[in-house]
Protein backbone atom coordinates (compact mmCIF):
# COMPACT_ATOMS: atom_id res chain seq x y z
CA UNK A 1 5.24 -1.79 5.31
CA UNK A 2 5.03 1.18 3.21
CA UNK A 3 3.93 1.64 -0.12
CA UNK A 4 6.70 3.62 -2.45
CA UNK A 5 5.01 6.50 -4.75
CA UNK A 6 6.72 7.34 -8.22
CA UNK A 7 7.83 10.76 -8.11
CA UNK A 8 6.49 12.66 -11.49
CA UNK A 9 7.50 15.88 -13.13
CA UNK A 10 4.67 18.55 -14.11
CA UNK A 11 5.08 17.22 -17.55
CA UNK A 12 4.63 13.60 -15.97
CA UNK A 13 7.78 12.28 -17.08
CA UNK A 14 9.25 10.25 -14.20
CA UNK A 15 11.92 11.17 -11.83
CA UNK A 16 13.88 8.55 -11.55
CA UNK A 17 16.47 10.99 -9.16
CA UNK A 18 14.08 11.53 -6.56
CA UNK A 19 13.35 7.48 -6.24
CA UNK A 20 16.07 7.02 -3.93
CA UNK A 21 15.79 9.96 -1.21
CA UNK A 22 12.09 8.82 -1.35
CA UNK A 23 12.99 5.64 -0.26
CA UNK A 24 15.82 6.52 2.09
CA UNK A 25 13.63 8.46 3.86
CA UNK A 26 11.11 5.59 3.98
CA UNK A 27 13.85 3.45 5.93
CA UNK A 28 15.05 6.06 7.93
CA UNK A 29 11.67 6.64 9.52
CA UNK A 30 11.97 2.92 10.03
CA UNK A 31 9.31 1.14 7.30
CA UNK A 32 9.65 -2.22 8.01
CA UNK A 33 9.14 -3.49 3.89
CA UNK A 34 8.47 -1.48 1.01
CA UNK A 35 6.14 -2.14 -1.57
CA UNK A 36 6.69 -0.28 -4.94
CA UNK A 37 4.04 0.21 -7.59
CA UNK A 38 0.78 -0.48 -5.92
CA UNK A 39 -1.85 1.84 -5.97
CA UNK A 40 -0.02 5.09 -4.56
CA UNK A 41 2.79 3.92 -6.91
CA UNK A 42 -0.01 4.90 -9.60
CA UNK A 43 0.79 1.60 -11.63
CA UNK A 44 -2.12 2.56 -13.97
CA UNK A 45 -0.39 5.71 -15.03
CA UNK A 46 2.45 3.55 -16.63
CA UNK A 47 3.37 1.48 -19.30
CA UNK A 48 5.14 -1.85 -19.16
CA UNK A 49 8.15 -0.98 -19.67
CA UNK A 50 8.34 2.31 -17.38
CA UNK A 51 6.79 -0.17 -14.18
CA UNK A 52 9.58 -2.22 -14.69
CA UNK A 53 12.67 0.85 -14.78
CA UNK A 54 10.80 2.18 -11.91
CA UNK A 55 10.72 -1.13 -9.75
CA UNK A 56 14.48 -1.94 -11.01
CA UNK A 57 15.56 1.57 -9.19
CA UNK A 58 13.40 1.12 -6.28
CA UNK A 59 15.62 -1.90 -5.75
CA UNK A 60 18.58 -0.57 -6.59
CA UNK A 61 18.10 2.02 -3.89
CA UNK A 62 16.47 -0.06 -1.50
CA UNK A 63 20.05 -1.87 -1.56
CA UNK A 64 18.86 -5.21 0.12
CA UNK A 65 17.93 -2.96 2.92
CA UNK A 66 14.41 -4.39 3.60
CA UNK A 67 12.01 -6.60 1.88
CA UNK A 68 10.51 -5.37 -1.48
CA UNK A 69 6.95 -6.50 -2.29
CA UNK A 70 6.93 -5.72 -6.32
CA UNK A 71 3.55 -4.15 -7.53
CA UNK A 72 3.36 -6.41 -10.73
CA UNK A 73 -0.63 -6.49 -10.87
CA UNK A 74 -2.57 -6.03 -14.56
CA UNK A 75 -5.90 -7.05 -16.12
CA UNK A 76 -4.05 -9.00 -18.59
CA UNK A 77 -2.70 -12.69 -16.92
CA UNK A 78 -0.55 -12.57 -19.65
CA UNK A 79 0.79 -8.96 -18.62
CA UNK A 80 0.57 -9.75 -15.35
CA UNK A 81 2.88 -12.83 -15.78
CA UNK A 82 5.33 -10.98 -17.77
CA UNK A 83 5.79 -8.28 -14.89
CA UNK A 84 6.30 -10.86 -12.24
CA UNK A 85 9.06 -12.55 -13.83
CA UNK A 86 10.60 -9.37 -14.47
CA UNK A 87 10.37 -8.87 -11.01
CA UNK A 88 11.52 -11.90 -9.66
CA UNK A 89 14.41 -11.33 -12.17
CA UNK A 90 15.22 -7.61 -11.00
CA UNK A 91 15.01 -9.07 -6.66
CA UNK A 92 11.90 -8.43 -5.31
CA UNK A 93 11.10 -10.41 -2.44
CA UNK A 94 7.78 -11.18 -3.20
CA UNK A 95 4.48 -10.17 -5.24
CA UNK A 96 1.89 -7.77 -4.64
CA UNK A 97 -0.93 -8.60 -7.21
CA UNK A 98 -4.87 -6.85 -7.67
CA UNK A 99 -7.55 -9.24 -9.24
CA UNK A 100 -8.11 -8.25 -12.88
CA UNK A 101 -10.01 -5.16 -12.77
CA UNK A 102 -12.60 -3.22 -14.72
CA UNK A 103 -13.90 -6.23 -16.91
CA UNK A 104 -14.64 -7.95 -13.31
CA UNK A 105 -13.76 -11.83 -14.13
CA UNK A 106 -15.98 -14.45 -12.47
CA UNK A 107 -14.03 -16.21 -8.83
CA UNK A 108 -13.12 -18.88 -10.51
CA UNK A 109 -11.14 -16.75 -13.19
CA UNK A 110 -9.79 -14.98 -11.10
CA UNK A 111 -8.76 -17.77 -8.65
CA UNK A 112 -7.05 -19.35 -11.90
CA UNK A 113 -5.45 -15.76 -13.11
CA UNK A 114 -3.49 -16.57 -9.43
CA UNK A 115 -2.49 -20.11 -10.25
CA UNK A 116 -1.25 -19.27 -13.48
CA UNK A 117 0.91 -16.60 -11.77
CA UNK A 118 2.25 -19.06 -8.97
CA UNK A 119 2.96 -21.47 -11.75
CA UNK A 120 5.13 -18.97 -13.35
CA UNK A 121 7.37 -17.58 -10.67
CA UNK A 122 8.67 -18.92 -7.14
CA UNK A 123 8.69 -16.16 -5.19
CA UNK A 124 5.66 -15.58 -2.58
CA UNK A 125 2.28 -13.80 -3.95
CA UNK A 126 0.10 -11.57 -1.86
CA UNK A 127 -3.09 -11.04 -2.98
CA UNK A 128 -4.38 -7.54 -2.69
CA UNK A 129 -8.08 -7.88 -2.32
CA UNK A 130 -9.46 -4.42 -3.20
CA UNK A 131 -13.13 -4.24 -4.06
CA UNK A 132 -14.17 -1.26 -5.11
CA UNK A 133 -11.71 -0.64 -7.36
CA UNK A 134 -11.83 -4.19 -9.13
CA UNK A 135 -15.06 -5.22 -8.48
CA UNK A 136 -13.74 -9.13 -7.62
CA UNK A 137 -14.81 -10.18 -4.11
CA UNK A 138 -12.72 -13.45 -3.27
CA UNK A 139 -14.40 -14.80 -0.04
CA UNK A 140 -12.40 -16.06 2.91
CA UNK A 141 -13.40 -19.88 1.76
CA UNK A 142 -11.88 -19.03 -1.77
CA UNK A 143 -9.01 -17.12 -0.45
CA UNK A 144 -7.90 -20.35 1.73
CA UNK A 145 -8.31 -22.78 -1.25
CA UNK A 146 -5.73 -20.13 -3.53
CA UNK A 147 -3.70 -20.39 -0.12
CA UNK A 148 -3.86 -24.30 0.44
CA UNK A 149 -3.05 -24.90 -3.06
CA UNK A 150 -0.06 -22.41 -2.85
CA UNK A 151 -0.83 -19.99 -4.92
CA UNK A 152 -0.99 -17.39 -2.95
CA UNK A 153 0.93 -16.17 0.69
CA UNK A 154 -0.77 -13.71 1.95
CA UNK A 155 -3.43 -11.33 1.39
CA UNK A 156 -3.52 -7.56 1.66
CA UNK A 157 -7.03 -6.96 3.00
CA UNK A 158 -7.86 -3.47 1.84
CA UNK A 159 -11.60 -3.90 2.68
CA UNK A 160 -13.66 -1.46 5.41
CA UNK A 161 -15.46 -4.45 6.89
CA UNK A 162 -12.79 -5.25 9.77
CA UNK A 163 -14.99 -8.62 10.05
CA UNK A 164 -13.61 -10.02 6.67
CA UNK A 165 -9.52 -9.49 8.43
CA UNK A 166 -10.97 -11.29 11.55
CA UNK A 167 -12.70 -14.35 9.74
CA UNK A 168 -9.21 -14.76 7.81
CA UNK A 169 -7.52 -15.50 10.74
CA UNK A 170 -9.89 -17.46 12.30
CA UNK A 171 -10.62 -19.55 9.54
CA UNK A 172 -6.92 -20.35 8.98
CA UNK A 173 -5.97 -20.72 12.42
CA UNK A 174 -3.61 -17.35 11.53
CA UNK A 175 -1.51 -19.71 9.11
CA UNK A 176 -2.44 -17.35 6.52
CA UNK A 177 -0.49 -14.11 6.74
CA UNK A 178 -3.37 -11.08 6.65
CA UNK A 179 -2.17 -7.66 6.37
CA UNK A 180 -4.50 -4.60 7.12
CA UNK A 181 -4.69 -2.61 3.67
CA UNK A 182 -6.90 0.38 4.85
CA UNK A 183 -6.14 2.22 7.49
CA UNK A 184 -9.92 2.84 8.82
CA UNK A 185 -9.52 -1.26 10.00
CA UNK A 186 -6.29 -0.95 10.71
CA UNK A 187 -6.61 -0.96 14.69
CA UNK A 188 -9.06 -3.32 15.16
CA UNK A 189 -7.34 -5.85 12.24
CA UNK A 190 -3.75 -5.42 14.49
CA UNK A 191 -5.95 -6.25 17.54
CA UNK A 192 -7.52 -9.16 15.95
CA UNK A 193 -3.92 -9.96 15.05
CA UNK A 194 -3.49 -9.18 11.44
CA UNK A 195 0.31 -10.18 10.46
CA UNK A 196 1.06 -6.10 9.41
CA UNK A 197 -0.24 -2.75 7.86
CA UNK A 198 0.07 -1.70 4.57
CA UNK A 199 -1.54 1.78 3.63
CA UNK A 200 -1.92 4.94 3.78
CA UNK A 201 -0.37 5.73 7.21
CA UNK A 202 2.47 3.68 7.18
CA UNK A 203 3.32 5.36 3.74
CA UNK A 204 3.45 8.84 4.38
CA UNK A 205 3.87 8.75 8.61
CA UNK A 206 5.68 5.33 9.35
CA UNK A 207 7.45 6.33 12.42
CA UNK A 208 3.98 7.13 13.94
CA UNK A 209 2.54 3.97 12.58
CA UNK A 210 5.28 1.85 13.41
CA UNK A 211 5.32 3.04 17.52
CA UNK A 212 1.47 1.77 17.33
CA UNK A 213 2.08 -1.25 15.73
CA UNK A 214 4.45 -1.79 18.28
CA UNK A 215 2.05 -0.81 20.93
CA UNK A 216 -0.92 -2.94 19.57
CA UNK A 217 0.82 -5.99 17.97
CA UNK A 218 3.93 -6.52 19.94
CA UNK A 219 3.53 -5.37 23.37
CA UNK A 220 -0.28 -5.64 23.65
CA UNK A 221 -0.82 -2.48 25.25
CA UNK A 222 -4.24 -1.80 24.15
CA UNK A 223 -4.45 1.56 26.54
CA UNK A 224 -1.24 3.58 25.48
CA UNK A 225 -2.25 2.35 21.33
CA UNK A 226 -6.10 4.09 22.21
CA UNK A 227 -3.75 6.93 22.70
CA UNK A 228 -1.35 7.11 20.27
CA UNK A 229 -4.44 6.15 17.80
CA UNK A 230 -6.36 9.31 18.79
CA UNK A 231 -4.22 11.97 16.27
CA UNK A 232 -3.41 8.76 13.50
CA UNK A 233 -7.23 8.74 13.36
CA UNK A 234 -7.75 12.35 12.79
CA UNK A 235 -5.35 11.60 9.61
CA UNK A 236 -6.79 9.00 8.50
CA UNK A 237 -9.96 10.35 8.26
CA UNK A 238 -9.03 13.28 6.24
CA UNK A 239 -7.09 11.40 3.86
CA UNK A 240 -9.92 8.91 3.70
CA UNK A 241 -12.23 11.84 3.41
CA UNK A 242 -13.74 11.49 -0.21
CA UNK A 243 -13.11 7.39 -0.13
CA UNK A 244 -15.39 7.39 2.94
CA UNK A 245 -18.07 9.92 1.79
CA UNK A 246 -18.16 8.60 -1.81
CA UNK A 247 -16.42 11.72 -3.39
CA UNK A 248 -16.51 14.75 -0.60
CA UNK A 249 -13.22 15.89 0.77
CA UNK A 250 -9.80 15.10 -0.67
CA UNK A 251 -8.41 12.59 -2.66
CA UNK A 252 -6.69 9.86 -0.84
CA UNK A 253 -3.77 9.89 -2.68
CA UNK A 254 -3.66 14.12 -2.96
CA UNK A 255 -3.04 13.75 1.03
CA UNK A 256 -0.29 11.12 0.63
CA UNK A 257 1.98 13.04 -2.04
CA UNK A 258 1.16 16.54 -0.17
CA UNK A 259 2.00 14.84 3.23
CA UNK A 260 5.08 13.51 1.80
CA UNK A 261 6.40 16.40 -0.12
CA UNK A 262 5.79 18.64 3.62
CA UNK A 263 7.41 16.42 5.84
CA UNK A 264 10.22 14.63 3.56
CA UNK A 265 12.19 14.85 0.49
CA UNK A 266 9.90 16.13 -3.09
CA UNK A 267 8.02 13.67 -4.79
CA UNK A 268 5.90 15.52 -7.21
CA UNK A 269 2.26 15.77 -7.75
CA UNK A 270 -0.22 13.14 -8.85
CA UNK A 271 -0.78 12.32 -12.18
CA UNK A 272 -3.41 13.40 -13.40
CA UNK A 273 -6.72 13.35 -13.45
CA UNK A 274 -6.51 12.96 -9.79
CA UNK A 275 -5.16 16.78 -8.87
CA UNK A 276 -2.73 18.27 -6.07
CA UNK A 277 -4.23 18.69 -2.87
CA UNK A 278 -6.67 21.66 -2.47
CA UNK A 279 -5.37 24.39 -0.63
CA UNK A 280 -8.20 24.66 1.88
CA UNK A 281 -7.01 21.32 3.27
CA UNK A 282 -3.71 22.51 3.93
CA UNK A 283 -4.13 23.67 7.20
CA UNK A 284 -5.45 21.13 8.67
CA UNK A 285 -2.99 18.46 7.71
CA UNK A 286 -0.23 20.81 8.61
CA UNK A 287 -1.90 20.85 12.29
CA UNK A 288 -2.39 16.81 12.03
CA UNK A 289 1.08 16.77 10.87
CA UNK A 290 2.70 18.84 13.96
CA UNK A 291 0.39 16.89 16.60
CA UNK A 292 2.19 13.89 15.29
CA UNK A 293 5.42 15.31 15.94
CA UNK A 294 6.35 15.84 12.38
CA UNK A 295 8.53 18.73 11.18
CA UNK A 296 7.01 20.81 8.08
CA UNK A 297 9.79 21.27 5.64
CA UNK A 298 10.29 25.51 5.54
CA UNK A 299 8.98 26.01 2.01
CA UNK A 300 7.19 23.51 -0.49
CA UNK A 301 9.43 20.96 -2.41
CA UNK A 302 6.98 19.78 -4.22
């Protein structure tokens, strides 16, 4: 599944033309779902109001094309509440929702923040479990009590420790639906038998990540995915690069909006105060790009 960014002007107004090529292009390099307004749909960057035009056209363009998992997470429950109707509303097929960040809430808040959500809206909830940037670590016992009591689907594991994917599955005898959110686990989750991938790779490469998903998941063909893993890696670990070594390299999300606006149609910049990519890493996702098979548009769109 890929995550949809929001394409921004320099004077980050939002381009609400450049929504649908985005996410033609998405489906034409054969995403399987799209997932509008997480984090590299920069979410925090927006107001209410905005989150909800933007998810409305991501729809609109998606035209019932492939599932849409709506972005609709905010401290607030309140807020939170408010977006998820809205999206529900507008046709999403289900939620994608972030514990309450920055004021970290205790488990058991945040285990109720989800109930009050599920009580609210009928469509499915995935739970994006993201650590370090909420500071809420639901454990895999807590996880399956939100999933036996229905409030939540699925979860979006976006955690380095592939261990915590693996005792998901276990522990629920794979009845809960686990998708790999970080593409350093991403391998070893889809061998463990994670249900999907959402991140960084299938975003901004998803023909690439859908062949190895193929390879890994469907047709078990653990020598040929070593393979076709070897130049996803060497991605990976560059966009990864300043996640990994707590603040050298490039921004994660400066590699996704570069990689997009090279190899498909413009997106914009980040907002800031995360910045466009630095040239000196331009190179050498260019090079990562071609090994992948990728054709570099002939000038930048961005």
């Amino acid at each position: 599944m890929a995550s949809s960014v929001t394409p921004f002007s320099p004077d980050g107004k939002i381009e609400f033309d450049r929504i649908k090529p985005h996410v033609d292009w998405l489906i034409q390099e054969g995403a399987q779902g799209l997932s509008p307004l997480g984090s590299s749909g920069e979410f925090t960057a927006l107001e209410l109001e905005d989150r909800k035009r933007v998810l409305e056209a991501v729809i609109r363009a998606n035209d019932s094309r492939l599932p849409v998992w709506a972005g609709t997470h905010h401290y607030s429950t309140r807020a939170t509440i408010e977006l998820s109707k809205h999206a529900e509303a507008a046709g999403a097929n289900a939620l994608l929702i972030v514990p309450p960040y920055y004021m970290a809430p205790s488990p058991e808040q945040t285990m109720d923040h989800y109930r009050r959500i599920a009580e609210a809206v009928d469509i499915p909830i995935v739970l994006y479990h993201n650590i370090p940037l909420t500071c809420v670590d639901l454990k895999t016992d807590q996880l399956l009590t939100l999933f036996d009591e229905g409030a939540i689907a699925a979860v979006k594991m976006s955690n380095p420790e592939a261990d915590r994917i693996c005792e998901l599955l276990q522990d629920s005898n794979g009845a809960l639906k686990v998708y790999c959110g970080i593409d350093s686990v991403a391998f070893e989750g889809l061998s463990h038998g994670a249900h999907g991938w959402i991140s960084g790779i299938p975003s901004i490469v998803p023909r690439a990540a859908q062949t190895l998903y193929e390879t890994l998941a469907i047709k078990r063909d653990l020598i040929e995915a070593r393979k076709q893993w070897v130049p996803l890696s060497r991605l990976m670990r560059l966009q990864f690069a300043a996640y990994s070594k707590k603040g050298e390299g490039p921004h994660w999300f400066s590699v996704m909006k570069t990689t997009l606006n090279l190899i498909g149609p413009p997106v914009g910049e980040p907002e800031l105060p995360v910045q466009p990519l630095d040239g000196r890493y331009h190179a050498e996702l260019i090079s990562l790009l071609t090994a992948l098979g990728y054709k570099i548009n002939d000038k930048s769109n961005s």
